[in-house]
C-alpha atoms as a PDB file:
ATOM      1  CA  UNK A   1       0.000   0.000   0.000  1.00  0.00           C
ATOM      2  CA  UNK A   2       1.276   3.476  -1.342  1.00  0.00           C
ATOM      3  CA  UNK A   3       0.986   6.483   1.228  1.00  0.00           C
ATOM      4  CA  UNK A   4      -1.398   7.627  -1.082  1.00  0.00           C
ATOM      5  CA  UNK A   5      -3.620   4.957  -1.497  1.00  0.00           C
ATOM      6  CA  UNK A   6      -3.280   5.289   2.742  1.00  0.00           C
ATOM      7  CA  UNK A   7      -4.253   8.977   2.742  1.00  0.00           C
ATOM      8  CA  UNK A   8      -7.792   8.429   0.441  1.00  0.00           C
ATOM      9  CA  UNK A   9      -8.430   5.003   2.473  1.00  0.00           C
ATOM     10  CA  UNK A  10      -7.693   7.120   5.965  1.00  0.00           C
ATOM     11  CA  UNK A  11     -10.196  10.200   4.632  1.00  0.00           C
ATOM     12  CA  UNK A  12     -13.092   7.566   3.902  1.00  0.00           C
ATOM     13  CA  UNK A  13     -12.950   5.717   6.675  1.00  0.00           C
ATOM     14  CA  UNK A  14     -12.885   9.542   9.092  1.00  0.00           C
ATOM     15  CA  UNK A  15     -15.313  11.030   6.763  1.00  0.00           C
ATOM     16  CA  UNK A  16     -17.817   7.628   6.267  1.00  0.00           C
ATOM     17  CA  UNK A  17     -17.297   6.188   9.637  1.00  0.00           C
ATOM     18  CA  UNK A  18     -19.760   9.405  11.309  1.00  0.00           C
ATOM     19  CA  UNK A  19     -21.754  10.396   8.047  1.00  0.00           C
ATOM     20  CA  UNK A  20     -24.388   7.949   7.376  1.00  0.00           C
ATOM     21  CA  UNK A  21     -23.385   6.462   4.227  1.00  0.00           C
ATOM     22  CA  UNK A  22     -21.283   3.197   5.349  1.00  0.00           C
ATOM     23  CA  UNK A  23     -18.044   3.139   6.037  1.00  0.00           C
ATOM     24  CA  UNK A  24     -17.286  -0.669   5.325  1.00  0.00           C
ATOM     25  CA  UNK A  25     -19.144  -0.185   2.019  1.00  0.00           C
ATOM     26  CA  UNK A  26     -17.283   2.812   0.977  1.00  0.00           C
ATOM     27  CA  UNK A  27     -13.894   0.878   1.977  1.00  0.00           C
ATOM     28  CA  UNK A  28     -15.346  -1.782  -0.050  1.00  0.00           C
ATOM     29  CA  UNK A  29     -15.809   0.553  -2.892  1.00  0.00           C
ATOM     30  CA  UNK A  30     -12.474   1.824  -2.651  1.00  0.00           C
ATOM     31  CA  UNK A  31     -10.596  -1.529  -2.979  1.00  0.00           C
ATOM     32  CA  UNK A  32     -12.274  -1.872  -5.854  1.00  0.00           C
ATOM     33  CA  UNK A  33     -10.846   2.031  -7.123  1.00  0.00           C
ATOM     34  CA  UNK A  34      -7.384   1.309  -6.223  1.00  0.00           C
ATOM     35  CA  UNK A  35      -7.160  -1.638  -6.297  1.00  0.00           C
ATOM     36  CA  UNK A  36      -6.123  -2.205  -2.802  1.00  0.00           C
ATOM     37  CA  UNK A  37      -6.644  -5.610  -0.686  1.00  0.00           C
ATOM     38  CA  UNK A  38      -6.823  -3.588   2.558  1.00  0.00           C
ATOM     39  CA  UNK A  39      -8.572  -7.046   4.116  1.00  0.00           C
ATOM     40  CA  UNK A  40      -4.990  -8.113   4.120  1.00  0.00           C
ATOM     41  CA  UNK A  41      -3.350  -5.305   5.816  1.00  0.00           C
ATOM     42  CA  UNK A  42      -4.897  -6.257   9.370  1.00  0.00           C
ATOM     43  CA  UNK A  43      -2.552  -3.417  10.712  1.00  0.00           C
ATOM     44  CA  UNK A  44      -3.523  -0.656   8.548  1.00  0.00           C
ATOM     45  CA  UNK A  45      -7.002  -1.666   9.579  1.00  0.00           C
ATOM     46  CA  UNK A  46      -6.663  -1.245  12.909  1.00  0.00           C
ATOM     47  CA  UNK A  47      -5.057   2.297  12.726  1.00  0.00           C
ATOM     48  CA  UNK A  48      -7.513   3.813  10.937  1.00  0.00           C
ATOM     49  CA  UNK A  49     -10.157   2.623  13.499  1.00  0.00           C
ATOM     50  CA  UNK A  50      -8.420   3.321  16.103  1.00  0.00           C
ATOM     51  CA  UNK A  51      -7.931   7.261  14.512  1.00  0.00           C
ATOM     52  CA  UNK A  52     -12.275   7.429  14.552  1.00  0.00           C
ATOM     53  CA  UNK A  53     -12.300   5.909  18.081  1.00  0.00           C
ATOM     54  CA  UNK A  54      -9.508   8.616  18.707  1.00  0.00           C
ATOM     55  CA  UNK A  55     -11.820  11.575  17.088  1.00  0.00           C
ATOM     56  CA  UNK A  56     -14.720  10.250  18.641  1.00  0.00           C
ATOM     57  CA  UNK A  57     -13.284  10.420  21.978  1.00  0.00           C
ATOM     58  CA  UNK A  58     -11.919  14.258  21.194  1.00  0.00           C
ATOM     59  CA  UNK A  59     -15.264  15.247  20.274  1.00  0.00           C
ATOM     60  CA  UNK A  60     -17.084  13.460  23.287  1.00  0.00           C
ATOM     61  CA  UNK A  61     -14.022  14.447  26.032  1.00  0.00           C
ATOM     62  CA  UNK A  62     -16.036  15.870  28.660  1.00  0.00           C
ATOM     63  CA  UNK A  63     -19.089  13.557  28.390  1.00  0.00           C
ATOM     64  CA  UNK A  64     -16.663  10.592  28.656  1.00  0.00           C
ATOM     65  CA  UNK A  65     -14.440  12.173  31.533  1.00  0.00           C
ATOM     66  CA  UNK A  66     -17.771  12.839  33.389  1.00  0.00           C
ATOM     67  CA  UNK A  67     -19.014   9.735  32.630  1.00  0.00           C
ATOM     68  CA  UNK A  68     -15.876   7.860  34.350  1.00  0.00           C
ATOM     69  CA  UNK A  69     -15.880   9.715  37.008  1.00  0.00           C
ATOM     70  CA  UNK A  70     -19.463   9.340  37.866  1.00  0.00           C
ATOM     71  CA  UNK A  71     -18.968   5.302  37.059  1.00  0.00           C
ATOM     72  CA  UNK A  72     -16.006   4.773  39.716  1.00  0.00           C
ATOM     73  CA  UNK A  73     -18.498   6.428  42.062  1.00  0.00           C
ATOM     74  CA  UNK A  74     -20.103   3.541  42.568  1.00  0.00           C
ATOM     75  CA  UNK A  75     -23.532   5.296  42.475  1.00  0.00           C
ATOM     76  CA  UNK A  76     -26.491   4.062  40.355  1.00  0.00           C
ATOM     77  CA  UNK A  77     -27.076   7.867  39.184  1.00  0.00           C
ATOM     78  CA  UNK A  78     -28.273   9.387  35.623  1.00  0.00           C
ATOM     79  CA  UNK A  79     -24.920   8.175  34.530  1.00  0.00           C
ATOM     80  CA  UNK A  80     -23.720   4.818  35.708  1.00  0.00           C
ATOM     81  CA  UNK A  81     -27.351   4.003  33.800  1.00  0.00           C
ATOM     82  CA  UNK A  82     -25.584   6.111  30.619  1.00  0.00           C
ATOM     83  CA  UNK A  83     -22.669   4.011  31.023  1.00  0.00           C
ATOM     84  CA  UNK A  84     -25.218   0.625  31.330  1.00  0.00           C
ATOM     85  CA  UNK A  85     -27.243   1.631  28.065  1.00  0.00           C
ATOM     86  CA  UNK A  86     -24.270   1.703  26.294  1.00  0.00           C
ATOM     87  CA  UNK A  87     -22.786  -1.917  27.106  1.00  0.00           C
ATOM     88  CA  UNK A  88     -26.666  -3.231  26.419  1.00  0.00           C
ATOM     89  CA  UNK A  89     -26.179  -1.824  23.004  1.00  0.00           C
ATOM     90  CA  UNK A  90     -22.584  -3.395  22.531  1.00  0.00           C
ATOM     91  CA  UNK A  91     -24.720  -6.982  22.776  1.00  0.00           C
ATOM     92  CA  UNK A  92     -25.911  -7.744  19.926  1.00  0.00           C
ATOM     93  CA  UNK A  93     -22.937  -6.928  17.919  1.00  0.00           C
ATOM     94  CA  UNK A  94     -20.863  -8.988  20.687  1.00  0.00           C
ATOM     95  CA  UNK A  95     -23.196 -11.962  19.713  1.00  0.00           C
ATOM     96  CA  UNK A  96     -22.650 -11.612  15.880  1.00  0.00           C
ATOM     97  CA  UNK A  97     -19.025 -11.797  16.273  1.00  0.00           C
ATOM     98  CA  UNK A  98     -19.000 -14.475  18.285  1.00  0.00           C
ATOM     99  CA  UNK A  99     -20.986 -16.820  16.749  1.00  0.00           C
ATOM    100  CA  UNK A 100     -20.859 -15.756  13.218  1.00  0.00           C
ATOM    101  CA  UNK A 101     -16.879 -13.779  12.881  1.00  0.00           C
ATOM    102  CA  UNK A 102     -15.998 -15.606   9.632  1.00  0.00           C
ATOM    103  CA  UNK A 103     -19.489 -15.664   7.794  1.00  0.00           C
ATOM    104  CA  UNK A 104     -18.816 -11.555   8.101  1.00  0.00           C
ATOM    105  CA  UNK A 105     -15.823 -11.386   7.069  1.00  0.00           C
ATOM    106  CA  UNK A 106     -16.228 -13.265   4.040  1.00  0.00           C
ATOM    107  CA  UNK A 107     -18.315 -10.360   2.976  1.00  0.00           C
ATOM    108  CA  UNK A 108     -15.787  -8.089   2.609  1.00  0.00           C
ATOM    109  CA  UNK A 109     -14.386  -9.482  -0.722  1.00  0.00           C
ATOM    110  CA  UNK A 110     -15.477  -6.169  -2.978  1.00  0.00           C
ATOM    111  CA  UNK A 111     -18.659  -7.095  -3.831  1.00  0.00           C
ATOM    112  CA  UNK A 112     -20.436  -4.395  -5.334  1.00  0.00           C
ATOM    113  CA  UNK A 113     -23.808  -5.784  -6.088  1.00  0.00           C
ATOM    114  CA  UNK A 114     -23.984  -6.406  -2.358  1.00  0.00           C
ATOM    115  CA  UNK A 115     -22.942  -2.804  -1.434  1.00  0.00           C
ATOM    116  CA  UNK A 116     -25.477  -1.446  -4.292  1.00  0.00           C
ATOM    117  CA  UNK A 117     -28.003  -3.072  -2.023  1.00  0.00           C
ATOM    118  CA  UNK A 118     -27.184  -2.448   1.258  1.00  0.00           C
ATOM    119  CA  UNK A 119     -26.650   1.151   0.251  1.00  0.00           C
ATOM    120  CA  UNK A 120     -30.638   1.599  -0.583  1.00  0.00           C
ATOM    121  CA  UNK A 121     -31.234  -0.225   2.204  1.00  0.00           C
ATOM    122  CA  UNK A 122     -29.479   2.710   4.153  1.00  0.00           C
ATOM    123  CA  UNK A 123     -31.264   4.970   2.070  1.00  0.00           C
ATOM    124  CA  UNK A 124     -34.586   3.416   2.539  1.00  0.00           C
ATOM    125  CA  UNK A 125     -33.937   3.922   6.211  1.00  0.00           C
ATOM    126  CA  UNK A 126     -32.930   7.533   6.243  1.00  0.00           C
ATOM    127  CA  UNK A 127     -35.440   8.090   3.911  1.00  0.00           C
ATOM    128  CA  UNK A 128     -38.218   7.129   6.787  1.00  0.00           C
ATOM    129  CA  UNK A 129     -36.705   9.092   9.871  1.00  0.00           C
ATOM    130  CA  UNK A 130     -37.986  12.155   7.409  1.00  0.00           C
ATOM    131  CA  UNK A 131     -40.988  11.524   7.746  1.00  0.00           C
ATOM    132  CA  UNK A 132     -41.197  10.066  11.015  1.00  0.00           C
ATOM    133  CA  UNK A 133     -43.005  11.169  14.720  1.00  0.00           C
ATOM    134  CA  UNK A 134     -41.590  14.038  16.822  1.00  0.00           C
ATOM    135  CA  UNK A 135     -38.567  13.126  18.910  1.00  0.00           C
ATOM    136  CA  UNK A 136     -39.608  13.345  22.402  1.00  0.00           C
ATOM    137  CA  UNK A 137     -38.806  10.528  24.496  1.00  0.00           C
ATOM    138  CA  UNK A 138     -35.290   9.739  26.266  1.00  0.00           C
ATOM    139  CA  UNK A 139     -33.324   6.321  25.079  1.00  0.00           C
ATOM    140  CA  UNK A 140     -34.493   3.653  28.101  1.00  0.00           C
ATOM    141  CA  UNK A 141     -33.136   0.239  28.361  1.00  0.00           C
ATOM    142  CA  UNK A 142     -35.027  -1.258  25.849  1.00  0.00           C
ATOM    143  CA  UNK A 143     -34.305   1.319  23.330  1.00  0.00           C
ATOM    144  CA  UNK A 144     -30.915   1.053  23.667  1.00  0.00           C
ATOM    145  CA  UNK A 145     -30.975  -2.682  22.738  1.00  0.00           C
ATOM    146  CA  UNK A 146     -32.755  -2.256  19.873  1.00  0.00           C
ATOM    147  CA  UNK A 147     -30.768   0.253  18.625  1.00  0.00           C
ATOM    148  CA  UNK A 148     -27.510  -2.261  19.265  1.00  0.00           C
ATOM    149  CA  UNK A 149     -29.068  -4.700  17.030  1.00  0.00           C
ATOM    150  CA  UNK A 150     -29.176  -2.125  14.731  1.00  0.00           C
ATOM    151  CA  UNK A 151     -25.441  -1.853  15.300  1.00  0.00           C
ATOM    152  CA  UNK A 152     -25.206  -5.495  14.496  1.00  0.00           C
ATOM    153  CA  UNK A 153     -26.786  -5.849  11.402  1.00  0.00           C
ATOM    154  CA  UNK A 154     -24.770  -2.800   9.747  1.00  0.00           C
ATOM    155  CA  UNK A 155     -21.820  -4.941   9.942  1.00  0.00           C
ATOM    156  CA  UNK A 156     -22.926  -6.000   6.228  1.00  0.00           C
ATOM    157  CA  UNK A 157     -21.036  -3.626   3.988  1.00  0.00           C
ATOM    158  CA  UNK A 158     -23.266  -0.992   2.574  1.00  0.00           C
ATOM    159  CA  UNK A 159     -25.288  -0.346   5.496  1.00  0.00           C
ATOM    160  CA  UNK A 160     -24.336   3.320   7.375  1.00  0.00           C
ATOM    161  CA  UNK A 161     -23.867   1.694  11.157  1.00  0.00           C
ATOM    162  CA  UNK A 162     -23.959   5.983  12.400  1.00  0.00           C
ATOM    163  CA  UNK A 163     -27.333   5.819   9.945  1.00  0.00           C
ATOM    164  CA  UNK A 164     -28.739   2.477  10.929  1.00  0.00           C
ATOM    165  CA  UNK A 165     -27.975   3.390  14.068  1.00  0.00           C
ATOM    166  CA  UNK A 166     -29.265   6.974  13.966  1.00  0.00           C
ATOM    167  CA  UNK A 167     -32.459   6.218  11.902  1.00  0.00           C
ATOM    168  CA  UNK A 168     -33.592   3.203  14.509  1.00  0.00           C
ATOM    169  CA  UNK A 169     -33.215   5.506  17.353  1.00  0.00           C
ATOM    170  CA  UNK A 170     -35.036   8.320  15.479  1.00  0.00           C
ATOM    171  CA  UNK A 171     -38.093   6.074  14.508  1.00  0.00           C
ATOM    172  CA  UNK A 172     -38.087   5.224  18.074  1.00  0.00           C
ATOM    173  CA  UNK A 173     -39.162   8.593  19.090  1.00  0.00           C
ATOM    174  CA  UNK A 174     -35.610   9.200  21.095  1.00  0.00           C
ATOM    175  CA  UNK A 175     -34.756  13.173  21.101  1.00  0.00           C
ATOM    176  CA  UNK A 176     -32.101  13.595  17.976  1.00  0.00           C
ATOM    177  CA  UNK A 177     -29.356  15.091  19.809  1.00  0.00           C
ATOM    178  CA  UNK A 178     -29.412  12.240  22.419  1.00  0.00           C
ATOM    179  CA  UNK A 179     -29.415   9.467  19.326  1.00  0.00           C
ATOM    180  CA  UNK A 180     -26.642  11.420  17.681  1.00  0.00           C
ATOM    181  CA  UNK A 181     -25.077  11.458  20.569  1.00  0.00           C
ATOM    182  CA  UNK A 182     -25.421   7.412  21.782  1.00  0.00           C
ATOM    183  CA  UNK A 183     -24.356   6.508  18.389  1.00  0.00           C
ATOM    184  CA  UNK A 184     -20.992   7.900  18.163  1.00  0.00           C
ATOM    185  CA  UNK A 185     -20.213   6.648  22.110  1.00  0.00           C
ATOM    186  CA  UNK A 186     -21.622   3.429  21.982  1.00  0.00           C
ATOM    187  CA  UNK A 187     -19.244   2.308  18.818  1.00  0.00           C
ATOM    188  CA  UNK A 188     -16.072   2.837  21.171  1.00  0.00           C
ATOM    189  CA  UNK A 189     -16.341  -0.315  23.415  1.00  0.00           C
ATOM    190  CA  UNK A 190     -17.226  -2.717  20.338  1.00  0.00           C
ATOM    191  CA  UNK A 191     -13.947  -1.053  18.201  1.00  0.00           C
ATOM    192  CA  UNK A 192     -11.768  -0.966  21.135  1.00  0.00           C
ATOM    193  CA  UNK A 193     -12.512  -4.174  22.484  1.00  0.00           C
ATOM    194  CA  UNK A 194     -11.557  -5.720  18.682  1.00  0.00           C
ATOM    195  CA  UNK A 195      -8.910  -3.745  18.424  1.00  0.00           C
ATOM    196  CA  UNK A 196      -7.135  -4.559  21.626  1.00  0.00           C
ATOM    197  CA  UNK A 197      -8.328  -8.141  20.710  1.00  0.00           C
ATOM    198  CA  UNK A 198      -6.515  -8.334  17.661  1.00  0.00           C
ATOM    199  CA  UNK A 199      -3.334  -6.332  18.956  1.00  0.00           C
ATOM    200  CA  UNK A 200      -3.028  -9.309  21.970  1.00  0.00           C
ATOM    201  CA  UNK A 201      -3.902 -12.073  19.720  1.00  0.00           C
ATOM    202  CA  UNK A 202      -0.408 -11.322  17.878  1.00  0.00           C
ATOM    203  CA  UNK A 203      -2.183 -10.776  14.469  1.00  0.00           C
ATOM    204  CA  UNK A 204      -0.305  -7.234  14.149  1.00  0.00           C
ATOM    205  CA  UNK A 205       3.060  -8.788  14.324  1.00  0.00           C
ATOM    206  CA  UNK A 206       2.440 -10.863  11.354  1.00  0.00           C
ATOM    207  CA  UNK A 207       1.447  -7.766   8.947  1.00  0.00           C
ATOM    208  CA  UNK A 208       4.246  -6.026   7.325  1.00  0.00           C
ATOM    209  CA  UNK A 209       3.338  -2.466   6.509  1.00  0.00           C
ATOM    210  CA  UNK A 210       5.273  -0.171   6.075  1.00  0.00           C
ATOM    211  CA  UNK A 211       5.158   3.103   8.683  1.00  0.00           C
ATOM    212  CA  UNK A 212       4.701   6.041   6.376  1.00  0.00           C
ATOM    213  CA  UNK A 213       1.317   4.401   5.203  1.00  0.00           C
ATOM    214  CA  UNK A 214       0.539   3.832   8.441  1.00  0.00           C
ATOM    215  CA  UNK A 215       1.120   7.462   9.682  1.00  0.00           C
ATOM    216  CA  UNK A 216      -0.784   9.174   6.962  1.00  0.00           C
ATOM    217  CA  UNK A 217      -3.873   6.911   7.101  1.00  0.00           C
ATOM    218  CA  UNK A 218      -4.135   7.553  10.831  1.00  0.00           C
ATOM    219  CA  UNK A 219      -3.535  11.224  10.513  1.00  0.00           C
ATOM    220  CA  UNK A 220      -6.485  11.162   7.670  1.00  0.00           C
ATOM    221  CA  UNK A 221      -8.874   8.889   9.570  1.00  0.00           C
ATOM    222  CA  UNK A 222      -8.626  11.202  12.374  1.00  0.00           C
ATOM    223  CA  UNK A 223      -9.129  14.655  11.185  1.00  0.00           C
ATOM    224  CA  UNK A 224     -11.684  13.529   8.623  1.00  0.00           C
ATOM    225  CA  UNK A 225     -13.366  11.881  11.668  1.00  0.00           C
ATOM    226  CA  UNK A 226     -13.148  14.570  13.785  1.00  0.00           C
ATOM    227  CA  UNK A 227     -14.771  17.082  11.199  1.00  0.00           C
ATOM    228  CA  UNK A 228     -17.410  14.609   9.980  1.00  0.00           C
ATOM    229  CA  UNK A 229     -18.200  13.586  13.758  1.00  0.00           C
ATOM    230  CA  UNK A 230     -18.807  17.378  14.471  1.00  0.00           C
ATOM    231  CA  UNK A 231     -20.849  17.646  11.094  1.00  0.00           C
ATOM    232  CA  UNK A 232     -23.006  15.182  11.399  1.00  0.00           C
ATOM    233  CA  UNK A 233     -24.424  16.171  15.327  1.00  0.00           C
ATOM    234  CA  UNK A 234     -25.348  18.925  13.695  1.00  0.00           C
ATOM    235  CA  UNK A 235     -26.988  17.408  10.448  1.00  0.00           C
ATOM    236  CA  UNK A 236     -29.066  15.477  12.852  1.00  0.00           C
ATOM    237  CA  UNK A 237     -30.198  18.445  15.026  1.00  0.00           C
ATOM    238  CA  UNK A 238     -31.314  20.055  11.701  1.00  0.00           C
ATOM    239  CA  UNK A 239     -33.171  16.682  10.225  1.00  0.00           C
ATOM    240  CA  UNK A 240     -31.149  16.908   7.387  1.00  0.00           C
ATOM    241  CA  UNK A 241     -30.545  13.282   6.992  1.00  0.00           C
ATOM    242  CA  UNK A 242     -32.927  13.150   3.741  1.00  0.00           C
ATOM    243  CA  UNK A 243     -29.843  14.364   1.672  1.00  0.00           C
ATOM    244  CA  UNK A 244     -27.963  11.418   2.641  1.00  0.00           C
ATOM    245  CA  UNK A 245     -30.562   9.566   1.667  1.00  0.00           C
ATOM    246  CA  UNK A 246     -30.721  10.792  -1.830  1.00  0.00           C
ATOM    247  CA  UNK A 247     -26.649  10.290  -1.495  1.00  0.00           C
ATOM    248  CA  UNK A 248     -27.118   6.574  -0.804  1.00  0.00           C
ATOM    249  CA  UNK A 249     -29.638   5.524  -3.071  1.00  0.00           C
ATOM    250  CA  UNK A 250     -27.421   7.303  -5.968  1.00  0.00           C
ATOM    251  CA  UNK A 251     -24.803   5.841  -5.054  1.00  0.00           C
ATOM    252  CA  UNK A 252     -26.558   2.512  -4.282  1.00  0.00           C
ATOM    253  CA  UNK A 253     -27.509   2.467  -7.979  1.00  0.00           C
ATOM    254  CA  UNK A 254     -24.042   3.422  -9.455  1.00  0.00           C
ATOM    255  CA  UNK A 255     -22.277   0.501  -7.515  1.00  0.00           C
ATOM    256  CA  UNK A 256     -25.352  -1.707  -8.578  1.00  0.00           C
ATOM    257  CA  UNK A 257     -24.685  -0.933 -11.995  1.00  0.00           C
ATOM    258  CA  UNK A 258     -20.476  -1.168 -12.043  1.00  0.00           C
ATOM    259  CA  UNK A 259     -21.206  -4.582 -10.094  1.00  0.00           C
END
């Protein structure tokens, strides 16, 4: 992998991983481009994940610092039940992986026809929060597992996870700048978890990449991810997610068609 072919990788995954238009299907899609088996590079994938976590965790500082520090209180407060919503969303996806790790994986093999369709998928369900109820209600227990198997099934390439994630959420009834919000935070345990998973595992001694890649695709991920992160809170605030929509099902169509 070039330092280029690093730097456009790096930008999609910052830029795709917040905006709802799928990350893992725009990666997919840019394989495909540059003809880059980034499967392969188990390292490179790991950076660049780790840059979003990184970005998320820049946006989010002082709600995660507060969070901690009402957690190690030991008190079963507005927060420690936060911090409990969250892991009850990280379930489902937990479950997937366990029981099903290689089936995913085998997905991600550049398969555009499958992106095409997941893509409108994503549209279909951006398209609906448009026209949904008025966002009212605060994310309870129940919500937040439903909204974690939403999680789950965007691991298939071409659906948005921040948009599956987002638009389940929104159709709930949940406020928007509270689904925005549990969106971006509850992706950190899943990544982080996986990532320190495959670190101890001794996967990353095996790959070979180079440093300079390395470097630039992290540098990309993150201040793509930190911009689109910022963006998109305020996309949601503003119901704006219908142009996304229109985004996805073009470019649902396109890959559909190049398939």
């Amino acid at each position: 992998m070039t330092w280029f072919e690093a730097f456009i990788l790096g930008i999609i995954q910052g830029l795709t991983e917040f905006l709802p238009v799928s990350s893992s299907g725009h990666l997919e899609i840019g394989k495909v481009l540059l003809g880059t088996e980034i499967k392969e590079n188990l390292t490179f994938t790991i950076v660049v994940h780790g840059a979003t976590v990184c970005s998320t965790i820049v946006v989010f500082y002082k709600e995660i610092a507060g969070l901690f520090k009402e957690v190690f209180g030991f008190r079963w407060n507005s927060s420690t039940q936060y911090v409990a919503k969250l892991i009850i969303s990280c379930i489902p996806v937990l479950i997937l992986a366990l029981l099903y790790e290689e089936k995913i994986e085998s997905l991600f093999n550049g398969n555009l026809l499958l992106v095409g369709l997941m893509l409108l998928v994503t549209a279909l369900l951006l398209g609906f929060t448009h026209f949904g109820r008025t966002n009212k209600k605060e994310i309870g227990f129940a919500h937040a597992f439903i909204i974690g198997i939403a999680q789950a099934i965007a691991v298939i390439p071409g659906i948005s996870r921040s948009g599956a994630t987002i638009s389940t959420g929104l159709l709930l009834g949940n406020k928007r700048e509270d689904v925005a919000k549990f969106s971006f935070l509850m992706v950190l345990i899943p990544i982080i978890g996986k990532n320190l998973l495959d670190i101890f595992s001794g996967q990353m001694v095996k790959d070979t990449s180079e440093v300079m890649p390395l470097i630039v695709g992290f540098l990309a991920a993150f201040f793509s991810g930190w911009l689109a992160c910022k963006w998109m809170i305020n996309i949601v605030k503003r119901s704006k997610l219908i142009y996304f929509a229109a985004y996805c099902l073009i470019a649902g169509i396109v890959a559909i068609i190049f398939s």
